[in-house]
PDB file of N, CA and C in Angstrom:
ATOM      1  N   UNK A   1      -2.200  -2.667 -34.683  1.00  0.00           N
ATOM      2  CA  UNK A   1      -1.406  -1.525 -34.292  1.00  0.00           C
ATOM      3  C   UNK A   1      -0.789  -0.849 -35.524  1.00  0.00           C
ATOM      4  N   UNK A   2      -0.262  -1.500 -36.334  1.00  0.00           N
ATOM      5  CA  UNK A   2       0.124  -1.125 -37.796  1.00  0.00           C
ATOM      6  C   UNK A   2      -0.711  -0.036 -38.386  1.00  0.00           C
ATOM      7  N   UNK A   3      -2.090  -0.726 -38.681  1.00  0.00           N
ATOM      8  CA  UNK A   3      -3.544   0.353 -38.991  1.00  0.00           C
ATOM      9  C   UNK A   3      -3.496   1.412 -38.255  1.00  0.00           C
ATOM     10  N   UNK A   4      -2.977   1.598 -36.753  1.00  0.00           N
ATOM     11  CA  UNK A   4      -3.439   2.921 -36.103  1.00  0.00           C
ATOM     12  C   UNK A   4      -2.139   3.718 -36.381  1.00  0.00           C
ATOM     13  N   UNK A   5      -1.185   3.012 -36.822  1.00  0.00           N
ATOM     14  CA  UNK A   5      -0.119   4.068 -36.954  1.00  0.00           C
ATOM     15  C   UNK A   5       0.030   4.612 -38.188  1.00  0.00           C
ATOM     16  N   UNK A   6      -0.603   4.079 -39.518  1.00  0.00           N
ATOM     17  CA  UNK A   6      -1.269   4.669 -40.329  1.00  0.00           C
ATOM     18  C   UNK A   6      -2.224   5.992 -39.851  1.00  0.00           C
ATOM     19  N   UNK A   7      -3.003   5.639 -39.239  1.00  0.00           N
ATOM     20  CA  UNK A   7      -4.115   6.599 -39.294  1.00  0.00           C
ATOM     21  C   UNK A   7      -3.512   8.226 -38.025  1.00  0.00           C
ATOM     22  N   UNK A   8      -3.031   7.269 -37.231  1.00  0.00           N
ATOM     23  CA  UNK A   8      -2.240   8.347 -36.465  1.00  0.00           C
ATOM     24  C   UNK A   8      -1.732   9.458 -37.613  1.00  0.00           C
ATOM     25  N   UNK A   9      -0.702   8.913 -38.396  1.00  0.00           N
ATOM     26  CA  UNK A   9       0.301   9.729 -39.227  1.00  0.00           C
ATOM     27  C   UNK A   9      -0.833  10.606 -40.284  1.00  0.00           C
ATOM     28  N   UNK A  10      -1.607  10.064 -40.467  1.00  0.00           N
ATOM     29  CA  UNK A  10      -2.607  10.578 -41.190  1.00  0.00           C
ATOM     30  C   UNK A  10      -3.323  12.160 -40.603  1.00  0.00           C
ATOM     31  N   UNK A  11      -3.293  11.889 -39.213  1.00  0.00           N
ATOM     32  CA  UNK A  11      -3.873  13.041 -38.436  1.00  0.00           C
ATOM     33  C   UNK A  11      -3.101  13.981 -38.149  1.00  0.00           C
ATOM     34  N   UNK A  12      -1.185  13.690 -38.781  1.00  0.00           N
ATOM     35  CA  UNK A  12      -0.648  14.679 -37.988  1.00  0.00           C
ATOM     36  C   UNK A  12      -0.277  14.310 -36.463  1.00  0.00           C
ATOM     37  N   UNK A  13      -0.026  13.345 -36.206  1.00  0.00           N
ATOM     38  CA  UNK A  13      -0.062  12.969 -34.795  1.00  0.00           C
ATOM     39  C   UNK A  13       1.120  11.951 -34.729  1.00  0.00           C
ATOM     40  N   UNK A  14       2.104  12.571 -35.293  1.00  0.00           N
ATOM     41  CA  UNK A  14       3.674  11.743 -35.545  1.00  0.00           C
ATOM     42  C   UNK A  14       4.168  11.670 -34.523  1.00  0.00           C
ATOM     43  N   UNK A  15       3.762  12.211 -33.092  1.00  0.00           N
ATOM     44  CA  UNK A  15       4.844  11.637 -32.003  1.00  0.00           C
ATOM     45  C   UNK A  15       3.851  10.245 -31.418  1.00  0.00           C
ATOM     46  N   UNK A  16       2.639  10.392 -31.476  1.00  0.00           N
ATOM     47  CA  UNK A  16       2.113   9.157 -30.926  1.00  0.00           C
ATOM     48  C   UNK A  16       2.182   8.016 -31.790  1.00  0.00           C
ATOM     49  N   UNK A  17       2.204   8.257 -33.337  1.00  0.00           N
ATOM     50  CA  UNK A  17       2.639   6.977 -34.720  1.00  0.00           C
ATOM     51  C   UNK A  17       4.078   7.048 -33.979  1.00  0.00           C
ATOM     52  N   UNK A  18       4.608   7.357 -33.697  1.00  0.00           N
ATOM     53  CA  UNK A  18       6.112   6.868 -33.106  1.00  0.00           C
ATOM     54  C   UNK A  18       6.228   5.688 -32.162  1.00  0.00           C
ATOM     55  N   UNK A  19       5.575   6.436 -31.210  1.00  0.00           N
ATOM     56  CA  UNK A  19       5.142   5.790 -30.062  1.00  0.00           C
ATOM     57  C   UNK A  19       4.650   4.347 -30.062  1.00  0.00           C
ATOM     58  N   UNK A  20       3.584   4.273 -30.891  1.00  0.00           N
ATOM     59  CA  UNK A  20       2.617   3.254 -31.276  1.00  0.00           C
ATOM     60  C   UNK A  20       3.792   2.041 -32.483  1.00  0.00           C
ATOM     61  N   UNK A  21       3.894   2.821 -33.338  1.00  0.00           N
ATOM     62  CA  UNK A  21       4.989   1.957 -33.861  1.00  0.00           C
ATOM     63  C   UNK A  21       6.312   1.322 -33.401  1.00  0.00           C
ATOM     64  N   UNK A  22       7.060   2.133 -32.144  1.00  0.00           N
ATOM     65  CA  UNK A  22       8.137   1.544 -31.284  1.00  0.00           C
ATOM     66  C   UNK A  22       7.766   0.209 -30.863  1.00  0.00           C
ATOM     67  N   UNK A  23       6.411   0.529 -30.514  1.00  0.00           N
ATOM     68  CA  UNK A  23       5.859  -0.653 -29.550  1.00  0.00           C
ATOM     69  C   UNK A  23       5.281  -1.591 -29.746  1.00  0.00           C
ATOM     70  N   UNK A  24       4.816  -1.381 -31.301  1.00  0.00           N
ATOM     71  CA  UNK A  24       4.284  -2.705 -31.781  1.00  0.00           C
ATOM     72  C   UNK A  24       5.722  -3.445 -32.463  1.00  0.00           C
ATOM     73  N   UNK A  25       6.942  -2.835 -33.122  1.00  0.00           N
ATOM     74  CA  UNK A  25       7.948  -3.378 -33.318  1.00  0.00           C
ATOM     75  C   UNK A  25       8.473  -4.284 -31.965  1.00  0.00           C
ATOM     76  N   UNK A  26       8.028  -3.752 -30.789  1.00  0.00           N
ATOM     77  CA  UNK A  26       9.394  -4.489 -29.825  1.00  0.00           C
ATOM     78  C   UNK A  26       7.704  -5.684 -29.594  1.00  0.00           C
ATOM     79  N   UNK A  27       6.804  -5.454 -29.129  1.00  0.00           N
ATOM     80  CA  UNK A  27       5.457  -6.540 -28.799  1.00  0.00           C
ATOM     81  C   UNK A  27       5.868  -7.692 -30.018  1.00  0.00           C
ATOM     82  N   UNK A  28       6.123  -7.475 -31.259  1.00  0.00           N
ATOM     83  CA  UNK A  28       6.592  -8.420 -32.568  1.00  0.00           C
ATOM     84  C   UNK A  28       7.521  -8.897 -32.070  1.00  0.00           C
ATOM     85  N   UNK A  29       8.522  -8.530 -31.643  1.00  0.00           N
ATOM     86  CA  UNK A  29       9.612  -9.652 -31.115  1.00  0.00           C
ATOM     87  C   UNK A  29       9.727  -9.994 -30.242  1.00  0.00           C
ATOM     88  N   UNK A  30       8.596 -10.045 -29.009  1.00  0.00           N
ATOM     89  CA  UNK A  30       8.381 -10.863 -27.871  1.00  0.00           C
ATOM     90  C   UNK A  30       8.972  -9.972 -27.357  1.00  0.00           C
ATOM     91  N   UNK A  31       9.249  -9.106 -27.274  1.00  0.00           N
ATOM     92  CA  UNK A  31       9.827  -8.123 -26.035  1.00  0.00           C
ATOM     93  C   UNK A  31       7.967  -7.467 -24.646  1.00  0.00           C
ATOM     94  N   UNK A  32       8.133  -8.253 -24.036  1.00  0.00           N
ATOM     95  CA  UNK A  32       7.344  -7.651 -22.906  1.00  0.00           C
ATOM     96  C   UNK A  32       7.015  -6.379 -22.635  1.00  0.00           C
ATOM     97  N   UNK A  33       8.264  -5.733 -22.578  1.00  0.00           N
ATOM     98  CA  UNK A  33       8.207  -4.282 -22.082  1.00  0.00           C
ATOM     99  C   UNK A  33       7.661  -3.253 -23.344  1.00  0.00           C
ATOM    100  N   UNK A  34       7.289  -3.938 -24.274  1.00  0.00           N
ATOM    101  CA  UNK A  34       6.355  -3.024 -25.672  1.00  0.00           C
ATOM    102  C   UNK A  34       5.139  -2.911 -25.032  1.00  0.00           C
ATOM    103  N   UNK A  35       4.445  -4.247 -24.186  1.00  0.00           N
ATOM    104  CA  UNK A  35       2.853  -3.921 -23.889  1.00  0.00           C
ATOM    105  C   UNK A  35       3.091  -2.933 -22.936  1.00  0.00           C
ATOM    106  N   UNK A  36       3.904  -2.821 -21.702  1.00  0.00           N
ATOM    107  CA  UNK A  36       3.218  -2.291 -20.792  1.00  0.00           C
ATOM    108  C   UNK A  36       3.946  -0.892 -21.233  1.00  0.00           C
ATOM    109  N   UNK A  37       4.753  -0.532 -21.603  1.00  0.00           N
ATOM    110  CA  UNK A  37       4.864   0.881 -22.584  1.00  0.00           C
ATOM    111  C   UNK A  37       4.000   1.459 -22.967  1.00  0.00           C
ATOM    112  N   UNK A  38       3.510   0.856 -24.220  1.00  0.00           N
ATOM    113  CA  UNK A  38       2.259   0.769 -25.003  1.00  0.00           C
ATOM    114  C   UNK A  38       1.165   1.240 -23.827  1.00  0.00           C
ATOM    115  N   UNK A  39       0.759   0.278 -23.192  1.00  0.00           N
ATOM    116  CA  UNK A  39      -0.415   0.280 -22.085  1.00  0.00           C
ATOM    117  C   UNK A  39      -0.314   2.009 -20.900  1.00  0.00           C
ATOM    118  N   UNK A  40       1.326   2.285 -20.758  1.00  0.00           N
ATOM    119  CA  UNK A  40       1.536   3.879 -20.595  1.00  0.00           C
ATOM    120  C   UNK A  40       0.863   4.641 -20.937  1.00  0.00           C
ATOM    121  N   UNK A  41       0.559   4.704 -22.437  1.00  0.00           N
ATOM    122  CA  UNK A  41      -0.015   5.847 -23.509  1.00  0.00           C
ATOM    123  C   UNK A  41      -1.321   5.765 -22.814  1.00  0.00           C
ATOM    124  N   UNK A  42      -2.187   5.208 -21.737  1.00  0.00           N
ATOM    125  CA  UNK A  42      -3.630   5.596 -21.863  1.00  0.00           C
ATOM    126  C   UNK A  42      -3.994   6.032 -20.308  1.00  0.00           C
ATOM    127  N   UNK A  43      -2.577   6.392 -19.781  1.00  0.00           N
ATOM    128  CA  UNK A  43      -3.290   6.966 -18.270  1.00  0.00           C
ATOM    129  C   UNK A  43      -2.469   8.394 -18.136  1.00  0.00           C
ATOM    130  N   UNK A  44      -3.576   9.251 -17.990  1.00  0.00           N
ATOM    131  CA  UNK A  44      -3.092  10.429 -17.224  1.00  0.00           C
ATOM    132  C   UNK A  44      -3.886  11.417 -18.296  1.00  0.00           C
ATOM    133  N   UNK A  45      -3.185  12.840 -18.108  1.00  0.00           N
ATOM    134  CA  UNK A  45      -3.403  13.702 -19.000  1.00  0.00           C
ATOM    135  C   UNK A  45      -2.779  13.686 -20.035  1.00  0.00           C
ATOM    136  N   UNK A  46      -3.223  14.065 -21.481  1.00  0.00           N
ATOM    137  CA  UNK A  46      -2.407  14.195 -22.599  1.00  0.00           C
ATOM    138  C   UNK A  46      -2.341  12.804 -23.197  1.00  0.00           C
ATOM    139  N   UNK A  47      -2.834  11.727 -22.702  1.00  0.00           N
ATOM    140  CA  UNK A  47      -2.843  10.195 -22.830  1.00  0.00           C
ATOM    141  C   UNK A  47      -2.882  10.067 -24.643  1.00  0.00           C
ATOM    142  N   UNK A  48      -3.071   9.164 -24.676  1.00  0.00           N
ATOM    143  CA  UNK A  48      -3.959   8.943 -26.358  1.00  0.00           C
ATOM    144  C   UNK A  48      -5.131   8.919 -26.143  1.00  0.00           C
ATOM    145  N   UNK A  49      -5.614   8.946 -24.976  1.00  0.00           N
ATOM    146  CA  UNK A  49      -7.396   8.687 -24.909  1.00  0.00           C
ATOM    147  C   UNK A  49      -7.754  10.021 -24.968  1.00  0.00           C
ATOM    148  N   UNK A  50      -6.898  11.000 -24.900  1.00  0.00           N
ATOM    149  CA  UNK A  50      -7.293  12.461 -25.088  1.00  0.00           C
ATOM    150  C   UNK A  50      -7.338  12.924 -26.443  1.00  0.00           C
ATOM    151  N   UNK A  51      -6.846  12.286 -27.553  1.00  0.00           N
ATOM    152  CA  UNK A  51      -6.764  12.644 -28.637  1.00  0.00           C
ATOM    153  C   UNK A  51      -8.158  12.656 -29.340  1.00  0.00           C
ATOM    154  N   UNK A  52      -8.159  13.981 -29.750  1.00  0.00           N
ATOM    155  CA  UNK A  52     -10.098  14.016 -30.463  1.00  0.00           C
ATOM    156  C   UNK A  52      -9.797  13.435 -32.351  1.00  0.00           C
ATOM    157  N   UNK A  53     -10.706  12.459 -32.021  1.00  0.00           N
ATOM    158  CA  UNK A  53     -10.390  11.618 -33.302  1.00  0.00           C
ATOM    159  C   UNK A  53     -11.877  10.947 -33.369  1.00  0.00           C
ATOM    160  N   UNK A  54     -11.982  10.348 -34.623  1.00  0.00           N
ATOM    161  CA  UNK A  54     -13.634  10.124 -34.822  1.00  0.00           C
ATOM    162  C   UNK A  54     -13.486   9.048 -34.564  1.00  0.00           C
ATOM    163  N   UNK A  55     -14.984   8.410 -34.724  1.00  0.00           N
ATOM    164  CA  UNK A  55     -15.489   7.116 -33.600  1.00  0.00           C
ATOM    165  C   UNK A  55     -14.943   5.959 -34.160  1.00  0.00           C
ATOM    166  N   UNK A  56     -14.442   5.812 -35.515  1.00  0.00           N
ATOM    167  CA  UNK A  56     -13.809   4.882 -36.124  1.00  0.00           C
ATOM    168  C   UNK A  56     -12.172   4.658 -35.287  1.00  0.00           C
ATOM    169  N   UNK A  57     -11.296   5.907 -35.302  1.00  0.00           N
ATOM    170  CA  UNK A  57     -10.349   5.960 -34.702  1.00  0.00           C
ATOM    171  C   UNK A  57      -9.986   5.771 -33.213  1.00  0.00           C
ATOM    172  N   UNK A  58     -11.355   5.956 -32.535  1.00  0.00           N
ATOM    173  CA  UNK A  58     -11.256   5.683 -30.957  1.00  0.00           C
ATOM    174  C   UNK A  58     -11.643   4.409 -30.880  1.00  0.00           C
ATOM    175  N   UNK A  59     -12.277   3.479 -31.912  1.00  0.00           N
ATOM    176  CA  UNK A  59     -12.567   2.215 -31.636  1.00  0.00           C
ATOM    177  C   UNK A  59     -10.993   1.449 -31.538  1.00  0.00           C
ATOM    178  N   UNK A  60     -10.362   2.154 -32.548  1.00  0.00           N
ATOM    179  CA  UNK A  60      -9.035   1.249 -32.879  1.00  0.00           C
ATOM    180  C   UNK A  60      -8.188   1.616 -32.000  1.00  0.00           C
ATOM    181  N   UNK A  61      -8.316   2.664 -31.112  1.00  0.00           N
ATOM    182  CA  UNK A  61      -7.153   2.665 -30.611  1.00  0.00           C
ATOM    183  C   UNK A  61      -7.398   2.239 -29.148  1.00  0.00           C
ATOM    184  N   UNK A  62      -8.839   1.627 -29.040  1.00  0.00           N
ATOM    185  CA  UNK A  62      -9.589   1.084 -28.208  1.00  0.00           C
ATOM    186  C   UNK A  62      -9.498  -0.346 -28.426  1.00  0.00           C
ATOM    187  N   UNK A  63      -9.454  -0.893 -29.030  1.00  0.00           N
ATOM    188  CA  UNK A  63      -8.915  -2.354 -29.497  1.00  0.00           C
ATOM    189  C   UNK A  63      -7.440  -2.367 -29.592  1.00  0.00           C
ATOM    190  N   UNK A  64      -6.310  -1.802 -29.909  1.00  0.00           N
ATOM    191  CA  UNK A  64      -5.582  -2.214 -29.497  1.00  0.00           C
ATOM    192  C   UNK A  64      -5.365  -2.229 -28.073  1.00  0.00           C
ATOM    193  N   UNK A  65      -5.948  -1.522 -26.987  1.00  0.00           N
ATOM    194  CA  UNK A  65      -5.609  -0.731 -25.893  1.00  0.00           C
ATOM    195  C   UNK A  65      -5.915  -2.538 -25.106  1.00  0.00           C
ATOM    196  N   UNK A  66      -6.896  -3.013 -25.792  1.00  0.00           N
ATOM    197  CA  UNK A  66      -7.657  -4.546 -25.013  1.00  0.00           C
ATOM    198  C   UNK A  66      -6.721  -5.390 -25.734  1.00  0.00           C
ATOM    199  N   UNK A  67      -6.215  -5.807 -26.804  1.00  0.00           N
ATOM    200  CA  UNK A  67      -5.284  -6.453 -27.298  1.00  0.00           C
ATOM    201  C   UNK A  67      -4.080  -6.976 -26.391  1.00  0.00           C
ATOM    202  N   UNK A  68      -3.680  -5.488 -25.960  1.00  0.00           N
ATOM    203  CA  UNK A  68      -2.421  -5.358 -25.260  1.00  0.00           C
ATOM    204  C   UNK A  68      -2.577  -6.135 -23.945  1.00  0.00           C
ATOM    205  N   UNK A  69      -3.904  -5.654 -23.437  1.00  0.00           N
ATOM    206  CA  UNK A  69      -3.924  -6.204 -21.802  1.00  0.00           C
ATOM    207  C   UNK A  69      -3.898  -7.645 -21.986  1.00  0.00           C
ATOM    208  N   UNK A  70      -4.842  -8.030 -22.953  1.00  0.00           N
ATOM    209  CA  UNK A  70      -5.215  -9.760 -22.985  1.00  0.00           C
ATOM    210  C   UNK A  70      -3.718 -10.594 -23.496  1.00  0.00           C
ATOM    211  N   UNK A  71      -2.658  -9.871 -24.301  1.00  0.00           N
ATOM    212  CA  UNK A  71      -1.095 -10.457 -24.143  1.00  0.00           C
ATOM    213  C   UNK A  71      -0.640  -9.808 -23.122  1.00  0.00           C
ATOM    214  N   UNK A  72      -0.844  -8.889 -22.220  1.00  0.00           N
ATOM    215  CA  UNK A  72      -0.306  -8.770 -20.772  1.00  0.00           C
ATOM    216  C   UNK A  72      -0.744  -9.913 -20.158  1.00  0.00           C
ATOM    217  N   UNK A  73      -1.953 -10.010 -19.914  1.00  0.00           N
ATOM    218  CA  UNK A  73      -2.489 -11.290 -19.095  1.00  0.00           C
ATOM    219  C   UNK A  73      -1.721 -12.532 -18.976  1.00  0.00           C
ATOM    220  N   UNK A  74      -1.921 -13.132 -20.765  1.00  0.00           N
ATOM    221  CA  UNK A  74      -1.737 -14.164 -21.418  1.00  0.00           C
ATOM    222  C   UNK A  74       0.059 -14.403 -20.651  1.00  0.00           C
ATOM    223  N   UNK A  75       0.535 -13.314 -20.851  1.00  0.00           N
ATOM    224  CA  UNK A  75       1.882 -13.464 -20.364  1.00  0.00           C
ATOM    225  C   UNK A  75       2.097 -13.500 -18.716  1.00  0.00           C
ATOM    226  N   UNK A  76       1.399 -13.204 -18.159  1.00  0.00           N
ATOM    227  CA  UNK A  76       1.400 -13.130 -16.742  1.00  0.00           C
ATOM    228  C   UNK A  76       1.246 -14.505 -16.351  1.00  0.00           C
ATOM    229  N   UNK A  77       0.086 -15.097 -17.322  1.00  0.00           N
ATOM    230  CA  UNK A  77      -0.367 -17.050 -16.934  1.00  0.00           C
ATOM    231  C   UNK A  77       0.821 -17.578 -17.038  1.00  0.00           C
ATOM    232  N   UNK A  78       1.694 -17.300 -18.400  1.00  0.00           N
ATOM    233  CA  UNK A  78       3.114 -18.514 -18.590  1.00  0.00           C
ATOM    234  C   UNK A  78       4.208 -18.430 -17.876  1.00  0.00           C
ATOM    235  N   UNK A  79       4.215 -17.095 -16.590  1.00  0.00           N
ATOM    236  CA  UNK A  79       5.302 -17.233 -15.855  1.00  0.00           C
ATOM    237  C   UNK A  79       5.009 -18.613 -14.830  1.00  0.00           C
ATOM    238  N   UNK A  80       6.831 -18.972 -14.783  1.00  0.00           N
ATOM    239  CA  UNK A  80       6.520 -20.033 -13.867  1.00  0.00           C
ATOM    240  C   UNK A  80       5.682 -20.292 -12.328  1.00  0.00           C
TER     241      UNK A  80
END
């Protein structure tokens, strides 16, 4: 997530490096509510999946997008 908020800022795309960086800061300290935040950014219109970016950049922001779910999951197993 770090890498995409690089490359975000790179594109000019400082409200979604915001975004992306809020959320990998709070996901780093075990805060829960970073994934499914995070996991926000990819439904609807205007998403991040709308952002026209080359195939390098949609991979990554496509890997984090699976990252997130598989510690959503992961966290869903350790409730009691």
């Amino acid at each position: 997530m770090a890498d995409l908020v690089v490359v975000l800022r790179s594109l000019n795309e400082a409200p979604w490096a915001e975004w992306v960086e809020q959320e990998r800061q709070r996901i780093e300290i075990g805060d829960a509510y970073g994934i499914e935040h995070f996991l926000a950014a990819f439904g609807g219109m205007g998403s991040l999946n709308d952002l026209n970016v080359d195939g390098r950049t949609r991979e990554m922001i496509s890997r984090c997008c699976s990252l997130a779910r598989e510690i959503q999951r992961d966290l869903g197993r350790q409730d009691p």
